[in-house]
Every structure is written in C-alpha cells, then in structure tokens.
N, C-alpha and C. Protein backbone atom coordinates (compact mmCIF):
# COMPACT_ATOMS: atom_id res chain seq x y z
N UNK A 1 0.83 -1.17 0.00
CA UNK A 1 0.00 0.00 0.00
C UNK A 1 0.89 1.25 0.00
N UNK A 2 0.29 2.74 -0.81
CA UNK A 2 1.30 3.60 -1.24
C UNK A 2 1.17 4.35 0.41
N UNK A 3 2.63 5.03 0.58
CA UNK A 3 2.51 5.76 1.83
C UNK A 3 1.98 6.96 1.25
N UNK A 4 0.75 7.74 1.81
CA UNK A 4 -0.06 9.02 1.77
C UNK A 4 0.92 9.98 1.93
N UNK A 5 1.68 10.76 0.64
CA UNK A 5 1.50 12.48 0.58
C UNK A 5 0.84 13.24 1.27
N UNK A 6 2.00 13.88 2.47
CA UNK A 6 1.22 15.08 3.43
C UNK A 6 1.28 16.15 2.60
N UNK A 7 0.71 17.30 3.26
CA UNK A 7 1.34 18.63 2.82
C UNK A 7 2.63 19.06 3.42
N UNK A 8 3.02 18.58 4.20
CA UNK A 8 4.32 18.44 5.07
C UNK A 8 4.92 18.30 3.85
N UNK A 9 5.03 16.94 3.77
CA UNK A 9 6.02 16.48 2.86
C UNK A 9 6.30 17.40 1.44
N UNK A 10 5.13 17.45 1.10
CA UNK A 10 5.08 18.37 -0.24
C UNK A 10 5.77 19.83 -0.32
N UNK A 11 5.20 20.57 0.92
CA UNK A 11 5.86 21.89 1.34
C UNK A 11 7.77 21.27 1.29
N UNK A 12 7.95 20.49 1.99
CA UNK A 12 9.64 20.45 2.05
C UNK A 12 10.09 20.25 0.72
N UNK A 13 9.02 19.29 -0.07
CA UNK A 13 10.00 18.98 -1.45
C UNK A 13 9.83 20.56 -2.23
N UNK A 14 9.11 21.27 -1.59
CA UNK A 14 8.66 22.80 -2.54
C UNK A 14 10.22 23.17 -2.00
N UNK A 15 10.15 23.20 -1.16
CA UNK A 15 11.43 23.88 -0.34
C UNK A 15 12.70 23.62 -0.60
N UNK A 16 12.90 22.38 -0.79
CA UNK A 16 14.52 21.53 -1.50
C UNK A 16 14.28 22.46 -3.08
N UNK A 17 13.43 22.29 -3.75
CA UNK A 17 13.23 22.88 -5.56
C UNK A 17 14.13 24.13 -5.02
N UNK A 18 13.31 25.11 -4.19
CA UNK A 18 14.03 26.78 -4.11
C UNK A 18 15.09 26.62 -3.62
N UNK A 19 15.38 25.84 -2.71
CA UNK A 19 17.13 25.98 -2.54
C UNK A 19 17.77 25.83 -3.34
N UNK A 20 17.70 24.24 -4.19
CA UNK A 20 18.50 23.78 -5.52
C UNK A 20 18.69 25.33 -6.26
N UNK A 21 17.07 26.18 -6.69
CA UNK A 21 17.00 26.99 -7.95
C UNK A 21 18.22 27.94 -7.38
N UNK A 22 18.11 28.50 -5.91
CA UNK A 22 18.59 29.60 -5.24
C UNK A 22 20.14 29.14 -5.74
N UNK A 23 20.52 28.07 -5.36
CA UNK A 23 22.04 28.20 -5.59
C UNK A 23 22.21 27.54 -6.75
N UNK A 24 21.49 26.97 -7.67
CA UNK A 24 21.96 27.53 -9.57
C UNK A 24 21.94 28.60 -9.84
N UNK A 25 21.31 29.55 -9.34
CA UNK A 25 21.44 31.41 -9.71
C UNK A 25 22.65 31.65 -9.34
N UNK A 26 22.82 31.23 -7.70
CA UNK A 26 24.00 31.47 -7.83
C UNK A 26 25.42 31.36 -8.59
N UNK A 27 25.60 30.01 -8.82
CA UNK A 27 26.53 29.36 -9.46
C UNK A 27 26.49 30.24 -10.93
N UNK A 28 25.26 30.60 -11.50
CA UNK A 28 24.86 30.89 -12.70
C UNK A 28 25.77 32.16 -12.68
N UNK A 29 25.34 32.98 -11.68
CA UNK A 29 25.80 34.22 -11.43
C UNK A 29 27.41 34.89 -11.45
N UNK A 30 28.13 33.82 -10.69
CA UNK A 30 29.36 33.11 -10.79
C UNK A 30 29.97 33.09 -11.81
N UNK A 31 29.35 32.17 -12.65
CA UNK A 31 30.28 31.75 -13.88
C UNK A 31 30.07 32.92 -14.90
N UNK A 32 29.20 33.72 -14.81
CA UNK A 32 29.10 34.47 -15.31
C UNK A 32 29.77 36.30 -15.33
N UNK A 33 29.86 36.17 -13.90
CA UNK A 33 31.02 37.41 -13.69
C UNK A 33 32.46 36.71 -13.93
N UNK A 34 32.84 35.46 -13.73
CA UNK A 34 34.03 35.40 -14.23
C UNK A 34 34.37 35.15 -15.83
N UNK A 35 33.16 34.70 -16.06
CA UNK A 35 32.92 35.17 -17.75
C UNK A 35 33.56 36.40 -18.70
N UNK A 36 32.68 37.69 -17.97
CA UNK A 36 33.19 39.04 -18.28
C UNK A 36 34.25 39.16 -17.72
N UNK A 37 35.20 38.77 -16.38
CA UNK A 37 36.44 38.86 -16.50
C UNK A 37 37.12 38.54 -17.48
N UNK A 38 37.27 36.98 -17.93
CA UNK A 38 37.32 36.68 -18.90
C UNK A 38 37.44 37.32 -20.03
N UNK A 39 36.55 38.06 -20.54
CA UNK A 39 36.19 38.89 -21.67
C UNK A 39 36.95 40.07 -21.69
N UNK A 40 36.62 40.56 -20.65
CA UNK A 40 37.82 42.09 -20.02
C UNK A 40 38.56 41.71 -20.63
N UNK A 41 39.72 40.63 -19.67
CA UNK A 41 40.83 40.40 -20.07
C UNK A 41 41.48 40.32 -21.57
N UNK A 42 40.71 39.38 -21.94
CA UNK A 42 41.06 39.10 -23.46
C UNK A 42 41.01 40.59 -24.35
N UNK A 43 39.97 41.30 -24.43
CA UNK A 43 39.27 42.56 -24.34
C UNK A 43 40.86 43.30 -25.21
N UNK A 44 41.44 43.26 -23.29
CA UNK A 44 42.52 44.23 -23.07
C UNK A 44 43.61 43.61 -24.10
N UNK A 45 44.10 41.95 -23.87
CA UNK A 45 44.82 41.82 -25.02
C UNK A 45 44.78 42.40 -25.89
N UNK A 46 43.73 42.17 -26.66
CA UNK A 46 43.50 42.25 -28.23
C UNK A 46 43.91 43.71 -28.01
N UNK A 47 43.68 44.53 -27.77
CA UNK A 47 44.33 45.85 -28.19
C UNK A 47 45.48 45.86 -27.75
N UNK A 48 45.93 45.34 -26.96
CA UNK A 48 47.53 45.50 -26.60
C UNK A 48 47.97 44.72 -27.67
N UNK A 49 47.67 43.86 -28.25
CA UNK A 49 48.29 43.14 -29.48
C UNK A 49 47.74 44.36 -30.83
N UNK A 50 46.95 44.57 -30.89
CA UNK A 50 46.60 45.57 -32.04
C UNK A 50 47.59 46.51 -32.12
N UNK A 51 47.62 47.55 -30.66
CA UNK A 51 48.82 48.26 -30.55
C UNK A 51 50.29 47.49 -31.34
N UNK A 52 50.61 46.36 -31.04
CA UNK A 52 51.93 45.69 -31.20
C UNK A 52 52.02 45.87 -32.36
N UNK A 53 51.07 45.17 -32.99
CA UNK A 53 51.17 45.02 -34.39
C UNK A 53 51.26 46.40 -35.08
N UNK A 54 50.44 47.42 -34.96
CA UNK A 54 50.73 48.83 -35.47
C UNK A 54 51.91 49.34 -35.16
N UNK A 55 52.67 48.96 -34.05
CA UNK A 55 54.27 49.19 -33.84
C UNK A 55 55.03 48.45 -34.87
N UNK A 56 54.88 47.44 -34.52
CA UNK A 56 55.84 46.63 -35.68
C UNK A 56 55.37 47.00 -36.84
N UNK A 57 54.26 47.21 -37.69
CA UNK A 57 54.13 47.95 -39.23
C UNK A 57 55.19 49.08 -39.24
N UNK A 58 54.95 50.06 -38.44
CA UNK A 58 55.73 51.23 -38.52
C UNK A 58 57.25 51.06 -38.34
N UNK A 59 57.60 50.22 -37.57
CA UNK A 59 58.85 50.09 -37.70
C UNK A 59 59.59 49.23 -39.30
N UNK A 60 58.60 48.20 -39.20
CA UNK A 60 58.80 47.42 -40.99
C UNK A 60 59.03 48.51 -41.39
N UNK A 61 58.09 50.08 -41.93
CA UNK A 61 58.06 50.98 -43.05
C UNK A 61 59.11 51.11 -42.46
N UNK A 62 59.59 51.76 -41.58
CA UNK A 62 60.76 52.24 -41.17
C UNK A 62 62.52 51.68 -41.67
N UNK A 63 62.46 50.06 -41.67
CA UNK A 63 63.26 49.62 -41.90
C UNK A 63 63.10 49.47 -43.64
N UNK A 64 62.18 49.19 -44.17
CA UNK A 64 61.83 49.12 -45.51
C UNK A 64 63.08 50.96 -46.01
N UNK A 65 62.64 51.84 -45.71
CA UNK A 65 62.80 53.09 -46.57
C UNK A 65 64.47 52.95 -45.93
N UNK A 66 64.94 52.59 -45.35
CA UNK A 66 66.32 52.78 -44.96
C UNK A 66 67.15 51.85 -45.52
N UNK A 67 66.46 50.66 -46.21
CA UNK A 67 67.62 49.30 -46.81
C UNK A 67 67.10 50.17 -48.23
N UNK A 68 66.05 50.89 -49.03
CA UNK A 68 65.68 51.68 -50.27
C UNK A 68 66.96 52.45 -50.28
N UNK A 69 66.84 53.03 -48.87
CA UNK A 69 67.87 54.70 -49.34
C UNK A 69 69.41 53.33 -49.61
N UNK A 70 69.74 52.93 -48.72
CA UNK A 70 71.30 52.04 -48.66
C UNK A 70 71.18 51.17 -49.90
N UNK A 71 70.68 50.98 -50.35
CA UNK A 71 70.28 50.69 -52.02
C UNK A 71 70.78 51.24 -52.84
N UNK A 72 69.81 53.02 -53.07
CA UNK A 72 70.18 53.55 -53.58
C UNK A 72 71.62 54.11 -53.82
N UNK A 73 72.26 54.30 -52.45
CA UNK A 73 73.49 54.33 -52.08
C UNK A 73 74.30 53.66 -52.82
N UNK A 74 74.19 52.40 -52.60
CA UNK A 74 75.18 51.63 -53.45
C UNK A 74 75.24 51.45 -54.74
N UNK A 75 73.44 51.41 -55.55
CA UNK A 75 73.46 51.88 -57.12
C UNK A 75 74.59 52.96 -57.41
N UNK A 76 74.85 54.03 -56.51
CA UNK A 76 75.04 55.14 -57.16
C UNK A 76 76.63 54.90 -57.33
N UNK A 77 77.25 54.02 -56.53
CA UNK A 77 78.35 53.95 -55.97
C UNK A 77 78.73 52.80 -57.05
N UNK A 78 78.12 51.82 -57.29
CA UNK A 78 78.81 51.03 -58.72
C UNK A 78 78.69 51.44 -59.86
N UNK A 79 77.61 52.62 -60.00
CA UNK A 79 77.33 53.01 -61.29
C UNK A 79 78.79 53.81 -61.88
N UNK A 80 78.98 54.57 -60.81
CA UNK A 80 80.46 55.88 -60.69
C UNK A 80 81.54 55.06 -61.66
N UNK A 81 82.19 55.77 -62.53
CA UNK A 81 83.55 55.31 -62.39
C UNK A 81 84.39 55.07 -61.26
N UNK A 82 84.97 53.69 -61.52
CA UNK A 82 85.71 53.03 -60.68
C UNK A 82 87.28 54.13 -60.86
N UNK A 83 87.49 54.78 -59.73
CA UNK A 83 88.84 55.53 -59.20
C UNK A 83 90.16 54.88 -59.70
C-alpha cells in the first residue's frame, strides 16, 4: 500500500526545488562574472596586441625606406667610375 503524501512532505520537497533553484542562480551568477572577466581580459589583449602590431608595421616601413635609401646608395656607388 502507497505511503499518503502530506502537505508536510510536499511543502519540504517545494522547499529543497528553491534551494536547488537559489544556488543555480548562484553558481549561474558566478560563472558568469568570471565570464566578463574573462572577456575584459582578453578585451585588453586584443588591443595590446593591435597596438603591437601597429608598432611593428611602422617600424617594418621604417626599416623598408632605410635598406631603399642604402640601395640607392650603393646603385650610385657602382654606377660611378671606378677611381
């Protein structure tokens, strides 16, 4: 024979549901601010790498126009009569 469902009983199992829900919000809540840390962080990389990379372009041009000019330099210098 089935044992009879109080309201006792029923009220507590209501009661275990809201605790469980209460601390999945939490947990939810949790993973979720360390989420946007997360995100921050990376966030901040990516422009600190964006920055990098716009450094290093400018320095490439930089080195690019200086092996052009030392180039030119030396065209001019084999072209010359030899002394």
């Amino acid at each position: 024979m089935p044992v009879p469902v109080t309201a006792a009983d029923k009220f507590a199992e209501l009661e275990d549901r809201i605790i469980r829900t209460i601390e999945l919000v939490k947990t939810t809540r949790k993973q979720k601010e360390a989420a946007e840390r997360e995100l921050t962080f990376a966030q901040k990389q990516i422009t600190r790498l964006e920055e990098e990379i716009e450094g290093l372009k400018q320095e490439r041009e930089l080195v690019k126009n200086k092996v052009e000019i030392l180039l030119e330099n030396l065209s001019e210098l084999t072209e010359g009569p030899i002394a």
